[in-house]
C-alpha atoms as a PDB file:
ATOM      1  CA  UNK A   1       0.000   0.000   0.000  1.00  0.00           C
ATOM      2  CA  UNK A   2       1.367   3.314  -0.840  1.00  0.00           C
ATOM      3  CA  UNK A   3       1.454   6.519   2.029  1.00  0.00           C
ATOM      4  CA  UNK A   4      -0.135   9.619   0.836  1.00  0.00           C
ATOM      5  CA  UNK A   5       2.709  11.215  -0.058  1.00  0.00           C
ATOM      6  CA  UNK A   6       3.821   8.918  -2.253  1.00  0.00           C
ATOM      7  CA  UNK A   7       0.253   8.542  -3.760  1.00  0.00           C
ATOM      8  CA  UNK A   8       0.257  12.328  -4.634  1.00  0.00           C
ATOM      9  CA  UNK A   9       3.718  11.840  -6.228  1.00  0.00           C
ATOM     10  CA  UNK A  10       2.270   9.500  -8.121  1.00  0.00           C
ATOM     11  CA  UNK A  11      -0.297  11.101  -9.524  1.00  0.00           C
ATOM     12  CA  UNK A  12       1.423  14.174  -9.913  1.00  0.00           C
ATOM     13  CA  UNK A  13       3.163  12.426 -12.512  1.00  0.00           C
ATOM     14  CA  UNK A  14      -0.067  12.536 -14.765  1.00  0.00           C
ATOM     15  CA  UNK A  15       0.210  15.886 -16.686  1.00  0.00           C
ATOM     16  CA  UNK A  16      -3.610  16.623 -16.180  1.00  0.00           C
ATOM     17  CA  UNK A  17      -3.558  15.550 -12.884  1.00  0.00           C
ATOM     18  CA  UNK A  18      -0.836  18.355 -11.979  1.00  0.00           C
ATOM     19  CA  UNK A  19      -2.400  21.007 -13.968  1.00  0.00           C
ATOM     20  CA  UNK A  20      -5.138  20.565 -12.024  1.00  0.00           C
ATOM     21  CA  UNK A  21      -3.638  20.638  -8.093  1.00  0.00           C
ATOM     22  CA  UNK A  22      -1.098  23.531  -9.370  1.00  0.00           C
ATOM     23  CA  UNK A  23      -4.298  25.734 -10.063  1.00  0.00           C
ATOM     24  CA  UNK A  24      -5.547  24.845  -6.451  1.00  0.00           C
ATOM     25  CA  UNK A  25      -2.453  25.991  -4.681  1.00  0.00           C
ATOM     26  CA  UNK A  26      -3.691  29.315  -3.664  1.00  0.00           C
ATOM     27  CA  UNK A  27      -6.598  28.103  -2.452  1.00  0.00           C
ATOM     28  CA  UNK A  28      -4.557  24.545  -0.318  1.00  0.00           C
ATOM     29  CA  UNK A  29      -1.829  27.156   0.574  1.00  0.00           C
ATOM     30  CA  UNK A  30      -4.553  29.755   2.584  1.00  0.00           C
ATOM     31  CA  UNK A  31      -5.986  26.368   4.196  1.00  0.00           C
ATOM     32  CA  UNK A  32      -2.801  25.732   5.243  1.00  0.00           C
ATOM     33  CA  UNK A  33      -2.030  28.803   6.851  1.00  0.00           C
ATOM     34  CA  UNK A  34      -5.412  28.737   8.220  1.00  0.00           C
ATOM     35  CA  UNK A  35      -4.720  25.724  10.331  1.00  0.00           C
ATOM     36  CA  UNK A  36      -0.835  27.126  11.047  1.00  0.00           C
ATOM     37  CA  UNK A  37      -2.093  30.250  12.792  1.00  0.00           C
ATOM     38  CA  UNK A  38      -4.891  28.440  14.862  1.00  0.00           C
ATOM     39  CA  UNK A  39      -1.985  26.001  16.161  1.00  0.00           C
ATOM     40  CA  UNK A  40       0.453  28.715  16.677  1.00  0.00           C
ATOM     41  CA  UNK A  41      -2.562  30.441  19.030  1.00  0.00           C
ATOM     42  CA  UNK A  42      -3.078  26.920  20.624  1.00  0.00           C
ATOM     43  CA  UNK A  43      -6.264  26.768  19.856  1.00  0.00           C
ATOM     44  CA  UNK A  44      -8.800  23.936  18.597  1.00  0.00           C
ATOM     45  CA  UNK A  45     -11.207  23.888  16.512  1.00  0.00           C
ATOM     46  CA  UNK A  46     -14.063  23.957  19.124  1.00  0.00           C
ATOM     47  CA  UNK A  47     -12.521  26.554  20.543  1.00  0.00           C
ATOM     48  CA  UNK A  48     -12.666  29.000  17.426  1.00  0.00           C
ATOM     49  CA  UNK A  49     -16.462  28.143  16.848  1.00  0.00           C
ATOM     50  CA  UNK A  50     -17.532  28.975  20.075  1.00  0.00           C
ATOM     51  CA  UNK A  51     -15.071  32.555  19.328  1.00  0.00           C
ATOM     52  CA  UNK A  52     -17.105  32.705  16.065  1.00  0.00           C
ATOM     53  CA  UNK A  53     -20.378  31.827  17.389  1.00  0.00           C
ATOM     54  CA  UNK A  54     -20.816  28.588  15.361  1.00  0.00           C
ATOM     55  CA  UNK A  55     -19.847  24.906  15.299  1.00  0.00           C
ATOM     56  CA  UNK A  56     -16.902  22.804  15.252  1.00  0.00           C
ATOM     57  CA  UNK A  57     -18.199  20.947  12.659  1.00  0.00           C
ATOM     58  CA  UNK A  58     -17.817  24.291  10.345  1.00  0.00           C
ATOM     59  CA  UNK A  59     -14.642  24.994  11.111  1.00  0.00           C
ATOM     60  CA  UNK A  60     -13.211  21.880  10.124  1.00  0.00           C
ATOM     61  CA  UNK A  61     -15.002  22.160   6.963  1.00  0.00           C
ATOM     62  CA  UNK A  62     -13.772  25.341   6.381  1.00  0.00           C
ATOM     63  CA  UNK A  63     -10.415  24.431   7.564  1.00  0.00           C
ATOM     64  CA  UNK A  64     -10.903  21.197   4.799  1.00  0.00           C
ATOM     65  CA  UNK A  65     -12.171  23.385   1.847  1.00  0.00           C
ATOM     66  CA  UNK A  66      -9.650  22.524  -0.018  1.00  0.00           C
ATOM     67  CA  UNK A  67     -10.993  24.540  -3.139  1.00  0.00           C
ATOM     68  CA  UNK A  68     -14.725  22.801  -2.603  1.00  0.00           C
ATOM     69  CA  UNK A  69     -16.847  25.793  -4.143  1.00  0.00           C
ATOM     70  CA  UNK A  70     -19.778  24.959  -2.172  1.00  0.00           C
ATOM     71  CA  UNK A  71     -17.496  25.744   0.979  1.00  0.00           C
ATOM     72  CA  UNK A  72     -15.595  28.719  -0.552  1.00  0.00           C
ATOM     73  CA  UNK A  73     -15.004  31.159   2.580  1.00  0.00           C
ATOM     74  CA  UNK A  74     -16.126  34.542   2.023  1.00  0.00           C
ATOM     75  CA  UNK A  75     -14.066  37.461   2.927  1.00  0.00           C
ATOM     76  CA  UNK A  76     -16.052  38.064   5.849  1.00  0.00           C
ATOM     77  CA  UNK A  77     -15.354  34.992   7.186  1.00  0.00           C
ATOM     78  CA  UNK A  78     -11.980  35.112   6.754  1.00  0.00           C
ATOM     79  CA  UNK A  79     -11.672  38.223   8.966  1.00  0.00           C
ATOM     80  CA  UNK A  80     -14.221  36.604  11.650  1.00  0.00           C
ATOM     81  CA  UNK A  81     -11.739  33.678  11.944  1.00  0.00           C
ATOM     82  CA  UNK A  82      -8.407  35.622  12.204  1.00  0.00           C
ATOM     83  CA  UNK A  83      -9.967  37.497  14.922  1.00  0.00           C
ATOM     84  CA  UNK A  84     -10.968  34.548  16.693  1.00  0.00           C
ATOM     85  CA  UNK A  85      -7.158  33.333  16.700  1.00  0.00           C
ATOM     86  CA  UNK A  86      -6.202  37.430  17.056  1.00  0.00           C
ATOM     87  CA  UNK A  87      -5.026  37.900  14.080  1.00  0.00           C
ATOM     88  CA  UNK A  88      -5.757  39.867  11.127  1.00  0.00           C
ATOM     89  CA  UNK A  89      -5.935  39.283   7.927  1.00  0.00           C
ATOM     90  CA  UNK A  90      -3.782  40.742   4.975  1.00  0.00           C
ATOM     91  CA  UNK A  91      -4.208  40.051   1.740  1.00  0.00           C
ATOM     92  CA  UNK A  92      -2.171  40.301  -0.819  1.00  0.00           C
ATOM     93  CA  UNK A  93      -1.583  40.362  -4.864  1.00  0.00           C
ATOM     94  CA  UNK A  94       1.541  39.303  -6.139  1.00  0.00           C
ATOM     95  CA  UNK A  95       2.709  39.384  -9.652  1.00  0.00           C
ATOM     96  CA  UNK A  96       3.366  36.303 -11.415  1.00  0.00           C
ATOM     97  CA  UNK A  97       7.030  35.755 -11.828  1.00  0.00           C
ATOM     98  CA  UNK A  98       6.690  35.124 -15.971  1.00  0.00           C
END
């Protein structure tokens, strides 16, 4: 049986396949941070729903997005859960290195 990692690298190998997670890496890289800052503020999950005034269940769906358009975060949830870890949220736009 293979481990994920080597799963991904496998399919990675498939040209289509990599076209395809190389557009999502915006997206997997803010989900990523997402879940970095709420560890860095030792906090769970639970813990930043009852901050935002909702369930755990939605966080880790919105932690799990993922680039799921149905679960899309809006901007205004974005700023709701970097103030529940006390952060804030900066976003940026950064030219394409072509």
């Amino acid at each position: 049986m293979l481990s994920h990692n080597d799963l991904v690298k496998k399919m990675l190998e498939n040209p289509s396949v990599k076209k395809e997670y190389d557009a999502l890496e915006s997206e997997f890289a803010l989900f990523a941070e997402m879940i970095k800052a709420r560890r860095l503020a030792g906090l769970s999950q639970k813990e930043i729903a009852q901050r935002m005034g909702t369930k755990q269940a939605a966080i880790a769906r919105l932690e799990a997005s993922g680039g799921k358009a149905k679960h899309s975060p809006s901007l205004a949830t974005l700023q709701r859960y970097a103030k529940a870890i006390g952060c804030r949220l900066d976003i940026k736009f950064i030219p394409n290195s072509n």
